[in-house]
Every structure is written in C-alpha cells, then in structure tokens.
N, C-alpha and C. Protein backbone atom coordinates (compact mmCIF):
# COMPACT_ATOMS: atom_id res chain seq x y z
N UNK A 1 -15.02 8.59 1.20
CA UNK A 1 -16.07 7.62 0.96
C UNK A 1 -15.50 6.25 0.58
N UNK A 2 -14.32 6.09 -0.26
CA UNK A 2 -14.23 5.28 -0.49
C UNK A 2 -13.29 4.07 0.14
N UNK A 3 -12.63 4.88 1.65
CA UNK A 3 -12.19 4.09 2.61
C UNK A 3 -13.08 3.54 3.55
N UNK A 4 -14.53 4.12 3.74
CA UNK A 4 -15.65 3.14 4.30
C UNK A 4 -15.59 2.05 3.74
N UNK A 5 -16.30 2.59 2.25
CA UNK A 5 -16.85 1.52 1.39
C UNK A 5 -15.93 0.25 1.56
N UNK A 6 -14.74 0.48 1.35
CA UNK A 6 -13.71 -0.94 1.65
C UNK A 6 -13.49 -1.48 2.92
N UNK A 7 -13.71 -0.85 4.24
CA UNK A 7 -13.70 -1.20 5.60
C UNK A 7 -15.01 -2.30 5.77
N UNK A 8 -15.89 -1.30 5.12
CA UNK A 8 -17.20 -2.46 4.89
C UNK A 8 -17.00 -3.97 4.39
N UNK A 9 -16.81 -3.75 3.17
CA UNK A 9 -16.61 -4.60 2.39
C UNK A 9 -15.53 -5.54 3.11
N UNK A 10 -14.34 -4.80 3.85
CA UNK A 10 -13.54 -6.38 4.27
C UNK A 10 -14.18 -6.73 5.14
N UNK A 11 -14.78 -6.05 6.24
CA UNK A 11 -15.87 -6.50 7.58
C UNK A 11 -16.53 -7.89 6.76
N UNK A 12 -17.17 -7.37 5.83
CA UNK A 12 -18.20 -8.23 4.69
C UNK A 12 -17.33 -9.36 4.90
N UNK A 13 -16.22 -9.65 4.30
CA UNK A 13 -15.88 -11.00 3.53
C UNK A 13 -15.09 -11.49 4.80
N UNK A 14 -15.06 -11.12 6.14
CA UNK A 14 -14.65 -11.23 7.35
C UNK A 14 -12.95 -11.06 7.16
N UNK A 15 -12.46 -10.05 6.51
CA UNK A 15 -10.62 -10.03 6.98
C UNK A 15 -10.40 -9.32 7.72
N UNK A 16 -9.11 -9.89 8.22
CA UNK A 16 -8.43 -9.01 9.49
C UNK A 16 -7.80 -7.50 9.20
N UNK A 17 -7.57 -7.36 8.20
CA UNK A 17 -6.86 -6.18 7.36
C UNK A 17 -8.58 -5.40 7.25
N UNK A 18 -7.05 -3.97 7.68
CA UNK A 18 -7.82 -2.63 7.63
C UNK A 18 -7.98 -1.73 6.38
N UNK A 19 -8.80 -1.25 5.89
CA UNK A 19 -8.55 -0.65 4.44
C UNK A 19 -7.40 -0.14 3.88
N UNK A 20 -6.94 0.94 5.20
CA UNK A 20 -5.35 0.92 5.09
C UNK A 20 -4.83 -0.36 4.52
N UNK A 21 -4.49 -1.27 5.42
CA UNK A 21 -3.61 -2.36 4.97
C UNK A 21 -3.33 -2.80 3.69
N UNK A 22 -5.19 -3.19 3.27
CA UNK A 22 -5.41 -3.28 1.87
C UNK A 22 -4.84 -2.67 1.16
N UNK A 23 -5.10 -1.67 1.49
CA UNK A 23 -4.60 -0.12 -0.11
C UNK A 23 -3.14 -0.93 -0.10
N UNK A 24 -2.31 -0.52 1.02
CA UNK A 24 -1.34 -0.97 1.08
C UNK A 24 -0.61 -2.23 0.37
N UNK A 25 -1.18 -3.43 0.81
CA UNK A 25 -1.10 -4.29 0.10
C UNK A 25 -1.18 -4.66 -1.36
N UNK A 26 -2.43 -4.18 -1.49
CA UNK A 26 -2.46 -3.80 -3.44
C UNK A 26 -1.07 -2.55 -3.88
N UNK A 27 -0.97 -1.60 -3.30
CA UNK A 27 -0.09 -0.86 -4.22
C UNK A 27 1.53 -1.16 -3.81
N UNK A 28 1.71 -2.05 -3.00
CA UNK A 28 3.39 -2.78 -2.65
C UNK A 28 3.11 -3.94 -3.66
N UNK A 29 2.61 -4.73 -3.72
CA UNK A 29 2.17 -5.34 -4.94
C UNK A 29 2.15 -4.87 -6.58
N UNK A 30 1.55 -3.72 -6.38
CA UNK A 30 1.70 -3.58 -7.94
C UNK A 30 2.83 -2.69 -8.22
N UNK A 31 3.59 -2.14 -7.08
CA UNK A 31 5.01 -1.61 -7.19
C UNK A 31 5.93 -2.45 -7.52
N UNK A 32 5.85 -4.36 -7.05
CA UNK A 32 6.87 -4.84 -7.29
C UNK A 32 6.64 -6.25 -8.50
N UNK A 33 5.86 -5.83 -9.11
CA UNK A 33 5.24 -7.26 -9.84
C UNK A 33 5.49 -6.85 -11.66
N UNK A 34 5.80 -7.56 -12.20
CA UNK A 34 6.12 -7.45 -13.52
C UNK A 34 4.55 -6.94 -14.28
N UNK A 35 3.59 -7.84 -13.77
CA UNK A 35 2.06 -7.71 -14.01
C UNK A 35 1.61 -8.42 -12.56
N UNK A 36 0.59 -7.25 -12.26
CA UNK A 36 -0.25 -7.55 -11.08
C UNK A 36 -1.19 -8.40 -11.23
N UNK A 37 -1.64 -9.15 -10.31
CA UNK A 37 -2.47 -10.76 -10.04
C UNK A 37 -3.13 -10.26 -8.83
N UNK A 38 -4.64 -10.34 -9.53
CA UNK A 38 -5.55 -9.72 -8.66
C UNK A 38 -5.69 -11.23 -7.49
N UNK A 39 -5.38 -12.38 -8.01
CA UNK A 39 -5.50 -13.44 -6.88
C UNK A 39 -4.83 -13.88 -5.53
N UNK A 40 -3.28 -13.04 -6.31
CA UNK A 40 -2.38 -12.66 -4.67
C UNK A 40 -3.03 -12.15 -3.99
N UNK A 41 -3.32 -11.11 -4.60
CA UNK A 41 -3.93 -9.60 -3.45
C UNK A 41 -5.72 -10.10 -2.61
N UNK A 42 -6.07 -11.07 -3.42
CA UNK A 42 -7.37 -11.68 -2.93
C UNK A 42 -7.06 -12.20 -1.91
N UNK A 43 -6.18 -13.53 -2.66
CA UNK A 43 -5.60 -14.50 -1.36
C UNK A 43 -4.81 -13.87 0.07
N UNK A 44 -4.37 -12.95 -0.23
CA UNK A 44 -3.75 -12.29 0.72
C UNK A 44 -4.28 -11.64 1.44
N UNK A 45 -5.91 -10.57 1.20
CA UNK A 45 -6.50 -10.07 1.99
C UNK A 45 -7.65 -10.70 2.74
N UNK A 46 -7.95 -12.18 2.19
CA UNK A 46 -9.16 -12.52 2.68
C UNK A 46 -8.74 -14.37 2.40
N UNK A 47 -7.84 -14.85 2.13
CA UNK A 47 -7.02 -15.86 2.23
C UNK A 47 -7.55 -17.01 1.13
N UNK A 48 -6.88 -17.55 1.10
CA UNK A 48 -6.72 -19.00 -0.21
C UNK A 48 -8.06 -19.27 -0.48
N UNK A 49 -8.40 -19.37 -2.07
CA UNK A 49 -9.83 -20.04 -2.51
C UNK A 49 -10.82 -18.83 -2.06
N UNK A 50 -10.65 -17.62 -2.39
CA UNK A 50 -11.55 -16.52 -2.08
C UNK A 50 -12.48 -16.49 -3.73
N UNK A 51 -11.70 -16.55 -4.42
CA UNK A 51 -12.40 -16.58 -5.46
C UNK A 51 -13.30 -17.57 -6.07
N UNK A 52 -13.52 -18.70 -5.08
CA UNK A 52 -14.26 -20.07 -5.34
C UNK A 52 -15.31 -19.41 -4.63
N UNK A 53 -15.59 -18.06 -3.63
CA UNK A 53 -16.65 -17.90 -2.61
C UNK A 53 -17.71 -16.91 -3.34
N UNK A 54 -18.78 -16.80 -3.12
CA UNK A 54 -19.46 -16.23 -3.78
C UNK A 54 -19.28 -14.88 -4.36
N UNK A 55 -19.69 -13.82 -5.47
CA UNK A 55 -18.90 -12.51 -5.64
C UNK A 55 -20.54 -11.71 -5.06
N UNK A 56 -19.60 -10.99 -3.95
CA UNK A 56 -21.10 -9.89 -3.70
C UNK A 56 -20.71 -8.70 -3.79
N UNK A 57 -20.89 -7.66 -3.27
CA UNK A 57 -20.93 -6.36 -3.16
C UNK A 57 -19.29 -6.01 -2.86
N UNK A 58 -18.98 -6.76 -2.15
CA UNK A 58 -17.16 -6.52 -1.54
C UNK A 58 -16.52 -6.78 -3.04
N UNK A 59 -16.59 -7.46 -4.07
CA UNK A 59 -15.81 -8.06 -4.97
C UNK A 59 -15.93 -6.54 -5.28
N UNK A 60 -16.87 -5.95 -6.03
CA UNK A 60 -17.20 -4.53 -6.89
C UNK A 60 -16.21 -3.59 -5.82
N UNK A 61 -16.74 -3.34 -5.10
CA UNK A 61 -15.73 -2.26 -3.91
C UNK A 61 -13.97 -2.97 -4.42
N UNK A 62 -13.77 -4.20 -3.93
CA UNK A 62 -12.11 -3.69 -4.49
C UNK A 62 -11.64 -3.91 -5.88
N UNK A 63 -12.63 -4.32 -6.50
CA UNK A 63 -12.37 -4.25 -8.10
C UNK A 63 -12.34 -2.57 -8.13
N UNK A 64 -13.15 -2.11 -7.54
CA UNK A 64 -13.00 -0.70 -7.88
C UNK A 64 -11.82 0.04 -7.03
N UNK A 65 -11.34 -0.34 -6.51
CA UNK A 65 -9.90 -0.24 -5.22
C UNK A 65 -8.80 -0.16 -6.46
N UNK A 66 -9.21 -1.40 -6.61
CA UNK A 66 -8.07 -1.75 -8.00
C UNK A 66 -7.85 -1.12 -9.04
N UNK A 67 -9.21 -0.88 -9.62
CA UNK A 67 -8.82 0.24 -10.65
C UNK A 67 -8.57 1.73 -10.39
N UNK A 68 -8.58 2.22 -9.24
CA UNK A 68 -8.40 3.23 -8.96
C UNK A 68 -6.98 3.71 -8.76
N UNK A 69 -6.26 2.29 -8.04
CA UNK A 69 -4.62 2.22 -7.65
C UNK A 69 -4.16 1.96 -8.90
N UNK A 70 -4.49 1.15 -9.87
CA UNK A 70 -3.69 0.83 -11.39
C UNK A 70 -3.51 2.37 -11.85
N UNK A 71 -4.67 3.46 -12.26
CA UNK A 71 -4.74 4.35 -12.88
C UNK A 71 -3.90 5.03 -11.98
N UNK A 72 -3.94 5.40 -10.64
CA UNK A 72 -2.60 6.66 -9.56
C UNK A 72 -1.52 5.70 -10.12
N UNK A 73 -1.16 4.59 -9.81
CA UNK A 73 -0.22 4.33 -9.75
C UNK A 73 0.70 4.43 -11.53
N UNK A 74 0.01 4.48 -12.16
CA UNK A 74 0.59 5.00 -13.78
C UNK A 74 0.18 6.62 -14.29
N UNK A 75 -0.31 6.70 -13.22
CA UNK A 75 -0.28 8.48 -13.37
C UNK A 75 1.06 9.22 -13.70
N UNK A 76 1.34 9.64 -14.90
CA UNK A 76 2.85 10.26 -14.76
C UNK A 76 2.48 12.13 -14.31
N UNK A 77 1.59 12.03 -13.37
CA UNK A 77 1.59 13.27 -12.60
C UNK A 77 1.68 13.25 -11.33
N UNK A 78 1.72 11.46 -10.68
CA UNK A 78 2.29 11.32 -9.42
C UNK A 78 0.85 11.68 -8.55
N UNK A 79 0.22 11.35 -9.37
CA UNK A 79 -1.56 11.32 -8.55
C UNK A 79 -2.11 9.98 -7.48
N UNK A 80 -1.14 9.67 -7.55
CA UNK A 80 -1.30 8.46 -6.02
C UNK A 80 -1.30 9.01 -5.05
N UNK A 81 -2.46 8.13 -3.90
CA UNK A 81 -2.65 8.61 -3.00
C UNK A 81 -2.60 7.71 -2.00
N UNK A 82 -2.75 7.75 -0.81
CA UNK A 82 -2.18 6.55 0.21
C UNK A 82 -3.86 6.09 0.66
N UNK A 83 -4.05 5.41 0.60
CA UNK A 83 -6.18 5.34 1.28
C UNK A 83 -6.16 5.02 2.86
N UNK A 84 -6.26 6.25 3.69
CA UNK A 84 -5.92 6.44 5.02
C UNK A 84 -7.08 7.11 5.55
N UNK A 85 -7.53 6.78 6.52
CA UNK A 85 -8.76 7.01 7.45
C UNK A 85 -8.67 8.83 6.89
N UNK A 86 -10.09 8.60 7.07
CA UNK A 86 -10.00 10.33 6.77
C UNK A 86 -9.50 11.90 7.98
N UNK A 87 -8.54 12.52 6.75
CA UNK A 87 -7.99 13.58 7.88
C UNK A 87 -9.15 14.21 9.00
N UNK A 88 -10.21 14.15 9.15
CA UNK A 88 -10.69 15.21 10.61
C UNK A 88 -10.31 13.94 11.68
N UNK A 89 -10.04 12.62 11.59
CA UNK A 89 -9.66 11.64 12.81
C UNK A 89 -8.69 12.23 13.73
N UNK A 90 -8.91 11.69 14.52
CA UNK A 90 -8.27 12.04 15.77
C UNK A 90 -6.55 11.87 15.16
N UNK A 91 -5.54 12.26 15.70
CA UNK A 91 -4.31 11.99 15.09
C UNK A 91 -3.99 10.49 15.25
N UNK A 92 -3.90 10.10 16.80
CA UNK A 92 -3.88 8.58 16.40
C UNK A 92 -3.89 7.49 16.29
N UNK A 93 -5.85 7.78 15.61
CA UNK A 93 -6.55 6.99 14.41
C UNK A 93 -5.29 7.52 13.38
N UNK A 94 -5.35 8.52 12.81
CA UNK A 94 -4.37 8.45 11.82
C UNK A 94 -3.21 8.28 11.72
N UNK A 95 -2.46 8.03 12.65
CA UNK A 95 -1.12 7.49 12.77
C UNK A 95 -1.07 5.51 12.80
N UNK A 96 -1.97 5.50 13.20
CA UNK A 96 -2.98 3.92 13.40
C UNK A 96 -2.70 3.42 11.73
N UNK A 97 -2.95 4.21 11.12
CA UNK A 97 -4.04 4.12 9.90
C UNK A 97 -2.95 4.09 9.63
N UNK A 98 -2.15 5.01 9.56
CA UNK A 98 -0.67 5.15 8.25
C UNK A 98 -0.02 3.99 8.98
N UNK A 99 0.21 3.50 9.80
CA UNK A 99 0.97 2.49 10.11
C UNK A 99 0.42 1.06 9.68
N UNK A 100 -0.59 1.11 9.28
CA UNK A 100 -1.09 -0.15 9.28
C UNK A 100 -1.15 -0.22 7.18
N UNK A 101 -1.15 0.59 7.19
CA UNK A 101 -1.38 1.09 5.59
C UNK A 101 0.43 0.67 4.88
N UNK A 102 1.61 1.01 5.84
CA UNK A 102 2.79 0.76 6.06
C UNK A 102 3.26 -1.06 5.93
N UNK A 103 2.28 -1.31 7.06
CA UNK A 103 2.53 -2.67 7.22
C UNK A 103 2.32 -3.48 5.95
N UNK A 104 0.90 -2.94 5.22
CA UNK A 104 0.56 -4.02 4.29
C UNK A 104 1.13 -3.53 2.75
N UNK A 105 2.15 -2.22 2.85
CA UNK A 105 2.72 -2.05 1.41
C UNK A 105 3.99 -2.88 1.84
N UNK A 106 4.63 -3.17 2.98
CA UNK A 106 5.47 -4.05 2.86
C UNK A 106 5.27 -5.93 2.31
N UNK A 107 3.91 -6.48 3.19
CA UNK A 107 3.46 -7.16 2.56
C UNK A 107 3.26 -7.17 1.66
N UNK A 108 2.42 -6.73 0.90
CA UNK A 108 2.40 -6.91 -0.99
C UNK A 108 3.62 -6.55 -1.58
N UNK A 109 4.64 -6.12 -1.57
CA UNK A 109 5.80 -5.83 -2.16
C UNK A 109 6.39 -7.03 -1.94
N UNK A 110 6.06 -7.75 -0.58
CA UNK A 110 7.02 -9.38 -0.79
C UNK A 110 6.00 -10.10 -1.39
N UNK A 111 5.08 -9.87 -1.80
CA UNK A 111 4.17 -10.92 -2.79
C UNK A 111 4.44 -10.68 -4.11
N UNK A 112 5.11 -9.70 -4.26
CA UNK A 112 5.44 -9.36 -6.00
C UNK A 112 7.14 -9.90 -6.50
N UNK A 113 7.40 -9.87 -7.48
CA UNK A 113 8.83 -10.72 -8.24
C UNK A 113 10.08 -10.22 -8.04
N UNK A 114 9.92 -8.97 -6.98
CA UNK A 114 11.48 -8.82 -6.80
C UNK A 114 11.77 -9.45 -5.66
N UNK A 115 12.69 -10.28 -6.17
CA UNK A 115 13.82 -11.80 -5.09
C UNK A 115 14.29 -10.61 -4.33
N UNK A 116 15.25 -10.10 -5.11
CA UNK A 116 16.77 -9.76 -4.71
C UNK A 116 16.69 -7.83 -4.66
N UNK A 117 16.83 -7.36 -3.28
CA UNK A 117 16.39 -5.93 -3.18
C UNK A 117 17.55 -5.22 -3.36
N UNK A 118 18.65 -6.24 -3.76
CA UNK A 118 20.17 -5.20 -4.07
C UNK A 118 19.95 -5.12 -5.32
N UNK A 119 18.93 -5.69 -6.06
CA UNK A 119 18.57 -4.94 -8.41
C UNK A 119 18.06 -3.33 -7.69
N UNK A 120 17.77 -3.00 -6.78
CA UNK A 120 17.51 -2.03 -6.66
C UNK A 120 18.45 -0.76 -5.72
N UNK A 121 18.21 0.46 -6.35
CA UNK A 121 18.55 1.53 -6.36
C UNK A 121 18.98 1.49 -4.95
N UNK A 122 20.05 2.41 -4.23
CA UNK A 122 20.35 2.76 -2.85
C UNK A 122 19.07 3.72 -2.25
N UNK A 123 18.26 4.32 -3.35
CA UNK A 123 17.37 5.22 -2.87
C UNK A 123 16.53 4.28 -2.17
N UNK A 124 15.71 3.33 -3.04
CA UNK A 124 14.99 2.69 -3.30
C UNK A 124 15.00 1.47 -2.23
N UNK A 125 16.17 1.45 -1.62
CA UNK A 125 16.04 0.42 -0.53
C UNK A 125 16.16 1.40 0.91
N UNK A 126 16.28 2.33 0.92
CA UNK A 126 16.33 3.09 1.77
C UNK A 126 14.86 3.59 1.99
N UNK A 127 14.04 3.61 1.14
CA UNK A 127 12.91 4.04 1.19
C UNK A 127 12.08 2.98 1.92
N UNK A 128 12.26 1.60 1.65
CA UNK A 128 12.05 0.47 2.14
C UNK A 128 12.11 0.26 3.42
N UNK A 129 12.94 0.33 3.72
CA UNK A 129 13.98 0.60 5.33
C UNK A 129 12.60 2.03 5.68
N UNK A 130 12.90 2.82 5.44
CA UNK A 130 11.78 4.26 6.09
C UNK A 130 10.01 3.92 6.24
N UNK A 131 9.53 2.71 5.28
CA UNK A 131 8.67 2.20 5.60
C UNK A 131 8.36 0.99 6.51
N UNK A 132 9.54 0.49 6.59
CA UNK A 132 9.77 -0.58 7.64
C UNK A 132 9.44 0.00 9.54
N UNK A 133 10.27 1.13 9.27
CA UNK A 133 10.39 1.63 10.27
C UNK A 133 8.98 2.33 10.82
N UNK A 134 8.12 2.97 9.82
CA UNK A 134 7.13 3.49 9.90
C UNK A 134 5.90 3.09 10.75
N UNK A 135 6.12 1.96 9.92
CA UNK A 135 5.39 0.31 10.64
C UNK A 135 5.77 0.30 11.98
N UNK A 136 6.08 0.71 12.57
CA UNK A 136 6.47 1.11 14.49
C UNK A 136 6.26 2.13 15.24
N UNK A 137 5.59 3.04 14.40
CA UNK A 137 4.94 4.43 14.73
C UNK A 137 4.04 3.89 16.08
N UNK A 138 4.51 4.71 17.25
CA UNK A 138 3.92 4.40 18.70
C UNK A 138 2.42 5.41 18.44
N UNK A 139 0.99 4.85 17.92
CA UNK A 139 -0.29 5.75 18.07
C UNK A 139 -0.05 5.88 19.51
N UNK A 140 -0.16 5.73 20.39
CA UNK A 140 -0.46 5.56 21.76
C UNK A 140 0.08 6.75 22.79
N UNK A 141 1.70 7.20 22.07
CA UNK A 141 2.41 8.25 22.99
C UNK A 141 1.34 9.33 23.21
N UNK A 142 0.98 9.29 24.48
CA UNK A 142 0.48 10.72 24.94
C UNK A 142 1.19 12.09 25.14
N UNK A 143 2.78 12.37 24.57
CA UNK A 143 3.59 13.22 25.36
C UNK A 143 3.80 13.70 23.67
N UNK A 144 2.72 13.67 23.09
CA UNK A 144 3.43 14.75 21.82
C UNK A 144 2.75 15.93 21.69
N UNK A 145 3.42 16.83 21.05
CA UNK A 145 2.77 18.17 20.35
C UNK A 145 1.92 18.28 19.58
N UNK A 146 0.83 18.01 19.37
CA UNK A 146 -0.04 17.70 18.04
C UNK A 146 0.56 18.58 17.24
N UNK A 147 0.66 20.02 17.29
CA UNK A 147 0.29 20.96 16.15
C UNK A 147 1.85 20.17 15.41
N UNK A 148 2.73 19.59 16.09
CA UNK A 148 4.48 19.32 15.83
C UNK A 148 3.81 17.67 14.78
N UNK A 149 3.39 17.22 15.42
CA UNK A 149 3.29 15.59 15.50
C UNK A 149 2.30 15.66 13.50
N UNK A 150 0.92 16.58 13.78
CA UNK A 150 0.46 16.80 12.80
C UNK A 150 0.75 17.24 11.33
N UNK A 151 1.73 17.93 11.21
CA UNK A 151 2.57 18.42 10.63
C UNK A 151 3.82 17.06 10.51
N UNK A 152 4.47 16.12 10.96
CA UNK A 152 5.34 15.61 10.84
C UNK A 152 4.64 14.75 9.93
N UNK A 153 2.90 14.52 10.77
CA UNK A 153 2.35 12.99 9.92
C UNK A 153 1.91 13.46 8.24
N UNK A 154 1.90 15.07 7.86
CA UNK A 154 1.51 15.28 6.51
C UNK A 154 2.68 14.98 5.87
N UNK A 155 3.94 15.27 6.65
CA UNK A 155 5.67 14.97 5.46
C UNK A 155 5.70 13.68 5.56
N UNK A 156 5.30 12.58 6.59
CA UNK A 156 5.50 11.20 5.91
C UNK A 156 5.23 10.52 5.14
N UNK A 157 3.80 11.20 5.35
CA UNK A 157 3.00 10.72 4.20
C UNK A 157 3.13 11.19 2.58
N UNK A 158 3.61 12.13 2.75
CA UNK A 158 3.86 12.78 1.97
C UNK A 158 4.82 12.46 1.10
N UNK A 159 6.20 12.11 1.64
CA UNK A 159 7.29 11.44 1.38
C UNK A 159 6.94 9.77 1.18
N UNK A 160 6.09 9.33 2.04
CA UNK A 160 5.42 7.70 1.06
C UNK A 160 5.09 7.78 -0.11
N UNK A 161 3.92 8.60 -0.15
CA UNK A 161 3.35 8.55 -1.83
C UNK A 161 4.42 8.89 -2.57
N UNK A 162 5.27 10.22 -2.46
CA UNK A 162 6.32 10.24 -3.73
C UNK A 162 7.16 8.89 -3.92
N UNK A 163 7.69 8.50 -2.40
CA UNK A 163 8.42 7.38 -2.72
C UNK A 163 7.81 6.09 -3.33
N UNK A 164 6.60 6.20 -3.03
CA UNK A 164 6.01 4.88 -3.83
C UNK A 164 6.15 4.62 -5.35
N UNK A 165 5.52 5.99 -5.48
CA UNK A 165 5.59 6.53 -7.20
C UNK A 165 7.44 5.90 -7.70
N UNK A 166 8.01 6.49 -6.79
CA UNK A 166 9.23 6.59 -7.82
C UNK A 166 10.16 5.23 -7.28
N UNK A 167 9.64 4.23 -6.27
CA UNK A 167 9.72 2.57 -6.25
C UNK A 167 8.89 2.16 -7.22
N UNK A 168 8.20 2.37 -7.93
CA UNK A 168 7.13 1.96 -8.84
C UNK A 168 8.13 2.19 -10.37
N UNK A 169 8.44 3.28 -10.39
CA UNK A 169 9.59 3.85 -11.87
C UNK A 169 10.65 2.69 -11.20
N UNK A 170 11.10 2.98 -10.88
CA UNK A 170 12.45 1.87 -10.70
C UNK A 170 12.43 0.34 -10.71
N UNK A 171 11.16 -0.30 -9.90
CA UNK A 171 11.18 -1.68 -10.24
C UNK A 171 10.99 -1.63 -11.20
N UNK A 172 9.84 -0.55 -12.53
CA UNK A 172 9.44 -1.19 -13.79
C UNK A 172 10.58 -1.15 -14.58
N UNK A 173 11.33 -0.17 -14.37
CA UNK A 173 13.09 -0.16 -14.95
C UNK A 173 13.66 -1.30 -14.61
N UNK A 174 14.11 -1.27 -13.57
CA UNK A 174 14.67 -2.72 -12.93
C UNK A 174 14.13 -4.51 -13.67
N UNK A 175 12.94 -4.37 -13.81
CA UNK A 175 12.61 -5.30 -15.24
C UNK A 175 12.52 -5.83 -16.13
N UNK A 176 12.56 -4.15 -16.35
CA UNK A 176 13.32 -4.15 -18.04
C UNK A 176 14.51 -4.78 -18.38
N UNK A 177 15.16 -4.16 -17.11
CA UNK A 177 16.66 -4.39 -17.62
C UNK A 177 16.64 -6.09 -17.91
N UNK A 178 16.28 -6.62 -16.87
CA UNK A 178 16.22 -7.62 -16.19
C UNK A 178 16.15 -8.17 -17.36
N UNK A 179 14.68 -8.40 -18.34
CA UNK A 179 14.61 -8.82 -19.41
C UNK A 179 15.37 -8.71 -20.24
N UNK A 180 16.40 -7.52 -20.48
CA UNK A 180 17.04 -7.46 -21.66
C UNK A 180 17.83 -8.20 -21.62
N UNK A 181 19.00 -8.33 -20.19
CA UNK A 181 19.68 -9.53 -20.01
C UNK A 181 19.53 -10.74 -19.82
N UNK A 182 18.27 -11.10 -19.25
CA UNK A 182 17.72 -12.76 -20.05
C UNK A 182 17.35 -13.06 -21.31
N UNK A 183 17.25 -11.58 -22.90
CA UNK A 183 17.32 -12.18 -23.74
C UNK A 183 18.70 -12.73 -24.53
C-alpha cells in the first residue's frame, strides 16, 4: 500500500522518480549524512523551492516515507526494507523497480557528507560498486529462467537491504571517528 500511496503522490507533485527511486534516494541519503535534511531529499525528488509550493496530500505520504525509513533504518534488528513494486509483478516490473530503486540510493548517498569513499571500509565500497552495477540490470532479456532469475532477484535484494544496514553502521562510525579527529 504504501508504494502506491507514494507513486501517487510523486505523479501529484509531477516528478520523474519512481517510488522506488525515492525510497532509494531517501535511504542513500540517510546512509551517508551526519543528520538527514529533509530539503535535499525534497529538492532532489521534485526539484529546488519545493517547499515554497503548496503542502497537500503528497507532503503527508513522504513525511510518512520518512518516518518509516528513519525508524528501519535505526532498527538494530535490521528491519529495513527496500520499497519495491509489489512481489505478485511480473519479474521485470520488478527487476525495473529494483533497478531504479538502485539508481536513486546511489543518488542520495552523493547528496549526503561523505567526500572521500576511501574513509570507508573495503566492504563498504564494494558494496557500492554491487549497487552501481545493479543499476544495469537488463528488465528486458527475454532468454531467462524465471524460476533461476526469481530466486537470484530475492538474494539481491536481499544482500541490498543487509548491505544498506551495515553502510549505514559504518558511515555513522566513520563520523565519529571523523569527529574525534577534528577535535
């Protein structure tokens, strides 16, 4: 339900980004930001001076986006979830979906304060690199195995959310440190 509700809602405020994207965008964002700024993620999904435009029904939908990704994303039970067209879709719509969901956690992660991606872990840039790549997922090949292909798309995903979670532990480490040596 609540990947309509936001498909709506960007239709609403006319952006080009897919709910995927969004999700995306908000939680590469709040993976790489010391404190998250709901005005990047505005400006970024629906562009500059969004918040000078009237607040209707779309504002509530990703205010509630937002609080939903703050709380997974500080879940120390790793209760994040990726917000991807819903599983009965065709595979791929859902390969569509995770790719585009791909695209915009890379975007918001370059809207957040880490400059320099060598403060971070070998895991941690490798994981980067695996979402980069993700972002090139061919929906279109007609020559796959579903029952093979279906099964591959639950371990990627699968392997995103953990990796998000634990890019999320490491930049907030990575921070820290950061701070201790600028005091």
């Amino acid at each position: 339900m609540v990947f309509e509700k936001v498909e709506d809602a960007l239709r609403e405020m006319k952006s080009d980004l897919t709910a995927a994207e969004c999700h995306g965008v908000l939680s590469g964002l709040m993976t790489s930001s010391v404190s998250f700024n709901r005005n990047k993620w505005f400006d970024h999904i629906a562009g500059a001076g969004v918040l000078e435009k009237p607040f209707g029904r779309w504002f509530e939908v990703l205010e509630e986006l937002e609080m939903i990704t703050i709380d997974a994303i500080a879940d120390a039970e790793f209760g994040f979830d990726l917000l991807l067209v819903d599983d009965n879709a065709r595979l791929p719509v859902r390969l569509e979906s995770f790719a585009f969901w791909c695209k915009g956690y890379l975007s918001g992660f370059g809207l957040g304060d880490i400059r320099d991606l060598n403060l971070l872990g070998q895991d941690s840039q490798e994981f980067l690199k695996d979402i980069e790549r993700f972002c090139l997922i061919d929906c279109r090949d007609r020559e796959v195995d579903l029952e093979e292909s279906e099964k591959s798309l639950v371990e990627i995903i699968e392997y995103t959310r953990v990796g998000v979670m634990l890019l999320n532990l490491e930049a907030k480490a990575t921070f820290d440190s950061e701070k201790i040596r600028d005091s």
